[in-house]
Protein backbone atom coordinates (compact mmCIF):
# COMPACT_ATOMS: atom_id res chain seq x y z
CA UNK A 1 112.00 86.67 103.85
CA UNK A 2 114.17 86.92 100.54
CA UNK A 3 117.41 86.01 100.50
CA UNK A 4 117.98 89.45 99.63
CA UNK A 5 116.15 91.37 101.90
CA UNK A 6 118.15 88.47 104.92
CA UNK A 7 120.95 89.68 103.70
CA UNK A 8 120.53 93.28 104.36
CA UNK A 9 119.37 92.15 107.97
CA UNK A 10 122.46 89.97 108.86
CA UNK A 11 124.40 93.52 108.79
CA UNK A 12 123.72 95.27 111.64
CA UNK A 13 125.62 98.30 112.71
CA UNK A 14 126.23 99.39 109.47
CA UNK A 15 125.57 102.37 107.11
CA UNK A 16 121.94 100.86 105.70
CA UNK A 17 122.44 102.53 102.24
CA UNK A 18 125.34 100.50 101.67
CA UNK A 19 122.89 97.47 102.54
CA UNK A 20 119.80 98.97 100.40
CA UNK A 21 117.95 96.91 98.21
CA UNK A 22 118.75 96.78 94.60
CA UNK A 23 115.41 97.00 91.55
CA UNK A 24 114.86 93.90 90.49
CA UNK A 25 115.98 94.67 86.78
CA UNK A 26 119.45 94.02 86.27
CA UNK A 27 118.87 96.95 83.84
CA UNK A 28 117.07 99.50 85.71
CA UNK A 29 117.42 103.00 85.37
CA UNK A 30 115.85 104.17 88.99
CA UNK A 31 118.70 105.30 90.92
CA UNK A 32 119.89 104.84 93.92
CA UNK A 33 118.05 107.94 95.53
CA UNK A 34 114.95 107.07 93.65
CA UNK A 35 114.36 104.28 95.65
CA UNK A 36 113.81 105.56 99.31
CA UNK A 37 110.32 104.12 99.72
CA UNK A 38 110.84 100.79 97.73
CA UNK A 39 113.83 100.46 100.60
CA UNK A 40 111.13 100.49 103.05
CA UNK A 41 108.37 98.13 101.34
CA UNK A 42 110.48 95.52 99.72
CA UNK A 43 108.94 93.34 97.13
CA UNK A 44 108.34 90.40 99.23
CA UNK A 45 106.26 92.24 101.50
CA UNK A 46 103.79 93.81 98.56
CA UNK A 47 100.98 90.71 98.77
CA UNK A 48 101.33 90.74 102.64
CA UNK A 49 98.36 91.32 104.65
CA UNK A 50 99.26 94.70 105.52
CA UNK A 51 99.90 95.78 101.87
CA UNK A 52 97.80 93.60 99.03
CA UNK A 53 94.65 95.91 99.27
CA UNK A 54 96.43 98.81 98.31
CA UNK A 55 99.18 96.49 95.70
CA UNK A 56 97.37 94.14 94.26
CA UNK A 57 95.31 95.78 91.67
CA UNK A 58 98.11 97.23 90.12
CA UNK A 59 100.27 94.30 90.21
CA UNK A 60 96.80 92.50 88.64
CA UNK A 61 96.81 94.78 85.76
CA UNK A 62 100.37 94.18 85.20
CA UNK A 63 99.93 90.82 85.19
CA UNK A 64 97.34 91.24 82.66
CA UNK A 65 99.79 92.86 80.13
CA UNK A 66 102.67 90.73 80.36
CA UNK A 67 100.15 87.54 79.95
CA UNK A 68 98.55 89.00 76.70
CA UNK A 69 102.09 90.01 75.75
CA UNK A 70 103.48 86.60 76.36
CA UNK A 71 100.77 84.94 74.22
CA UNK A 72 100.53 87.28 71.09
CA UNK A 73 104.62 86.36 71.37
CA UNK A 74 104.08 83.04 71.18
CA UNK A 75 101.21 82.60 68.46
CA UNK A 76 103.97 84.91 66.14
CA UNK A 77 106.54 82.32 67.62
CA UNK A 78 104.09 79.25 66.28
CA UNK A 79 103.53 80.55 62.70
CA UNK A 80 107.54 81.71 62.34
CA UNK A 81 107.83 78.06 63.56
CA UNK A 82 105.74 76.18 61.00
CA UNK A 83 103.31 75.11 63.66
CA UNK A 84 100.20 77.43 62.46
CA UNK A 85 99.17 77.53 58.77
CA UNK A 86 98.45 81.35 57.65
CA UNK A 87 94.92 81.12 58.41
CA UNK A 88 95.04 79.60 61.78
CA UNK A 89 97.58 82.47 62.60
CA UNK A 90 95.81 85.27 61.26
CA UNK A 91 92.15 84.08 63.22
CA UNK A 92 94.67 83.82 66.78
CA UNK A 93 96.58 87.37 66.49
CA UNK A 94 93.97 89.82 64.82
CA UNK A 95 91.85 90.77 67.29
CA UNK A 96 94.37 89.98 70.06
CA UNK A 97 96.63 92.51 69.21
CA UNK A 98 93.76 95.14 68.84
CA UNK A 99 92.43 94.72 72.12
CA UNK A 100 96.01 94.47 73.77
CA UNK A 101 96.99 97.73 71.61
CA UNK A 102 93.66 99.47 73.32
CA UNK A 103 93.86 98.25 76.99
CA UNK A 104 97.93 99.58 76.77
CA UNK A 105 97.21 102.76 75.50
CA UNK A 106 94.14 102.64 77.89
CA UNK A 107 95.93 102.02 81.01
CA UNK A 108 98.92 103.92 80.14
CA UNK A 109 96.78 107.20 79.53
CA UNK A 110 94.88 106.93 83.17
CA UNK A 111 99.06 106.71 84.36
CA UNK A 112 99.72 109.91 82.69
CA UNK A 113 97.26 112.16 83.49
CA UNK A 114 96.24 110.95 86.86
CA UNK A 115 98.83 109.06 88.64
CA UNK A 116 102.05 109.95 87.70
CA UNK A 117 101.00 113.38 88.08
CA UNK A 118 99.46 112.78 91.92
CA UNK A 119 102.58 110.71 92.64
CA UNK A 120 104.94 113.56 91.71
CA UNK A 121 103.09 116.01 93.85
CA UNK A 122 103.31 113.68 96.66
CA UNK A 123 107.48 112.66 96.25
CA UNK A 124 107.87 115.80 93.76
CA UNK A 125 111.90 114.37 94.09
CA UNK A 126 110.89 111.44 91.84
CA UNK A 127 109.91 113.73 89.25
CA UNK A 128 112.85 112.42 86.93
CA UNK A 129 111.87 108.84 87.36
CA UNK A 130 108.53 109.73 85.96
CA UNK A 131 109.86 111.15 83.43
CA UNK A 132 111.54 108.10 82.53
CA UNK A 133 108.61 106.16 82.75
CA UNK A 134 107.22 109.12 80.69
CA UNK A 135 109.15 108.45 77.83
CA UNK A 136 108.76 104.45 77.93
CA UNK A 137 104.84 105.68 77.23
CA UNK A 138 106.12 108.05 74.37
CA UNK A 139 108.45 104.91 72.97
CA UNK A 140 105.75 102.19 73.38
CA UNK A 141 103.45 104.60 71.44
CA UNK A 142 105.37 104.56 68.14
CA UNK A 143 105.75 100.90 68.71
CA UNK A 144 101.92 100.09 69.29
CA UNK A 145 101.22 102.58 65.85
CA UNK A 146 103.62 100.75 64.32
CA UNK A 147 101.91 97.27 65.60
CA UNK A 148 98.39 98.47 65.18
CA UNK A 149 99.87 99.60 61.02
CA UNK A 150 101.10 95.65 60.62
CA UNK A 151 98.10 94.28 62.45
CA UNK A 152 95.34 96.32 59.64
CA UNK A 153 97.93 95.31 56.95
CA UNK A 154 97.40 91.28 58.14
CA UNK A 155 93.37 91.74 58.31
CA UNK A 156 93.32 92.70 54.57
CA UNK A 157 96.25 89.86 53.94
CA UNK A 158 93.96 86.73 52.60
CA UNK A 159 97.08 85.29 51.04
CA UNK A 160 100.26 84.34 52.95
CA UNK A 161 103.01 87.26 53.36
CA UNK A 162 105.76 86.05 55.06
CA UNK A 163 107.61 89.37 55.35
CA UNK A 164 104.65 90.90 57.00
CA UNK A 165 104.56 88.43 59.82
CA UNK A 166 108.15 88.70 60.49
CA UNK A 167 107.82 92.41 60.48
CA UNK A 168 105.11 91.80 62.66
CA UNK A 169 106.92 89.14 65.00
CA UNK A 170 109.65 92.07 64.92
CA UNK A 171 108.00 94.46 66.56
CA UNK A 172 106.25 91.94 69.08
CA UNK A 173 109.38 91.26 70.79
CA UNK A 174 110.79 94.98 70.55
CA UNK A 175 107.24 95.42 72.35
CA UNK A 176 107.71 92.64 74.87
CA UNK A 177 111.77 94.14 75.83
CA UNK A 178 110.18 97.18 76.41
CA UNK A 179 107.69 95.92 78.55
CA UNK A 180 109.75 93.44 80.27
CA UNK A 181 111.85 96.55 81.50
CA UNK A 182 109.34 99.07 81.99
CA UNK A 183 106.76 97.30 84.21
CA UNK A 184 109.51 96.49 86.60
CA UNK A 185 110.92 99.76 86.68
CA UNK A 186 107.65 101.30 87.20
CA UNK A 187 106.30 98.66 89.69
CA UNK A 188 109.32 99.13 91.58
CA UNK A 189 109.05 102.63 92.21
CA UNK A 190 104.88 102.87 92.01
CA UNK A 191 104.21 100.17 94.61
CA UNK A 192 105.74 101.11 97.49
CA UNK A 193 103.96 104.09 97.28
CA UNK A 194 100.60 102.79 97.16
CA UNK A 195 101.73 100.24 99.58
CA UNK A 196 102.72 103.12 102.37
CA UNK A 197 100.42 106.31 102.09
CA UNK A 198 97.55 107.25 104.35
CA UNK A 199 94.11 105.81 102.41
């Protein structure tokens, strides 16, 4: 049991949405009456036995994204760094990024016009948190056009441009803050529900 989710157990007898659970973004912008159903499936109950099968394969995916995040960030962090030579960086990112860029707008597209739309009918009172999620997908866009832009500008970039891989490098970590609060937001408020209906 999480020391959070003890907490709101030692406190019995009182109101329980004093006691709710908090997102576990320090910045998250569900509110407090979004979160009815992550109240009743905490996080540390998602991979339990009575949950995973219904969790897990959107956690997986998740965990896809934020692991070919994290390394595109880090081959851009190695060049910035000295530690790859031009070549060596452009043969790591190029078709990274592409493929990253495609599963994104891949994954994000079956959320739009299947599942955010089936979850809304289902809680239609968490229609304005999918609308925020909404317009993470409409922000991430410009930032994956603007990614996918730099990325066709490196293919044709035989020589060394230093500008372009910062611009680049830019854009990877306005990318990964994005991410970093959007996949939490959205997990938070997404799992629970697949965790607790009737399948």
């Amino acid at each position: 049991m999480s020391t959070i989710t003890q907490n709101h157990a030692d406190k019995p007898g009182r109101d329980d949405d004093l006691f709710s659970l908090s997102p576990r973004h320090h910045d998250s912008r569900l509110e407090a009456d979004w979160l009815f159903l992550y109240n009743k499936l905490p996080p540390d109950q998602w991979f339990s036995a009575d949950y995973a099968y219904k969790t897990s394969g959107w956690l997986k995916v998740h965990t896809n994204i934020r692991k070919r995040q994290r390394i595109l960030t880090q081959i851009s962090e190695a060049y910035q760094n000295g530690e790859f030579d031009w070549a060596e960086y452009r043969s790591q990112i190029l078709k990274r990024i592409n493929m990253h860029i495609l599963k994104l707008h891949q994954h994000h597209g079956v959320e739009d016009e299947g599942f955010f739309p089936e979850f809304i009918a289902m809680y239609p009172q968490l229609a304005p948190a999918f609308e925020v999620l909404g317009q993470d997908h409409d922000y991430l866009n410009e930032l994956l056009d603007k990614l996918q832009i730099q990325n066709d500008k490196l293919a044709r970039s035989e020589e060394e441009d230093k500008a372009l891989a910062r611009e680049l490098h830019d854009t990877l970590v306005k990318v990964t803050d994005l991410l970093q609060q959007h996949l939490t937001d959205e997990e938070d408020l997404v799992i629970p529900i697949l965790g607790l209906r009737q399948s």
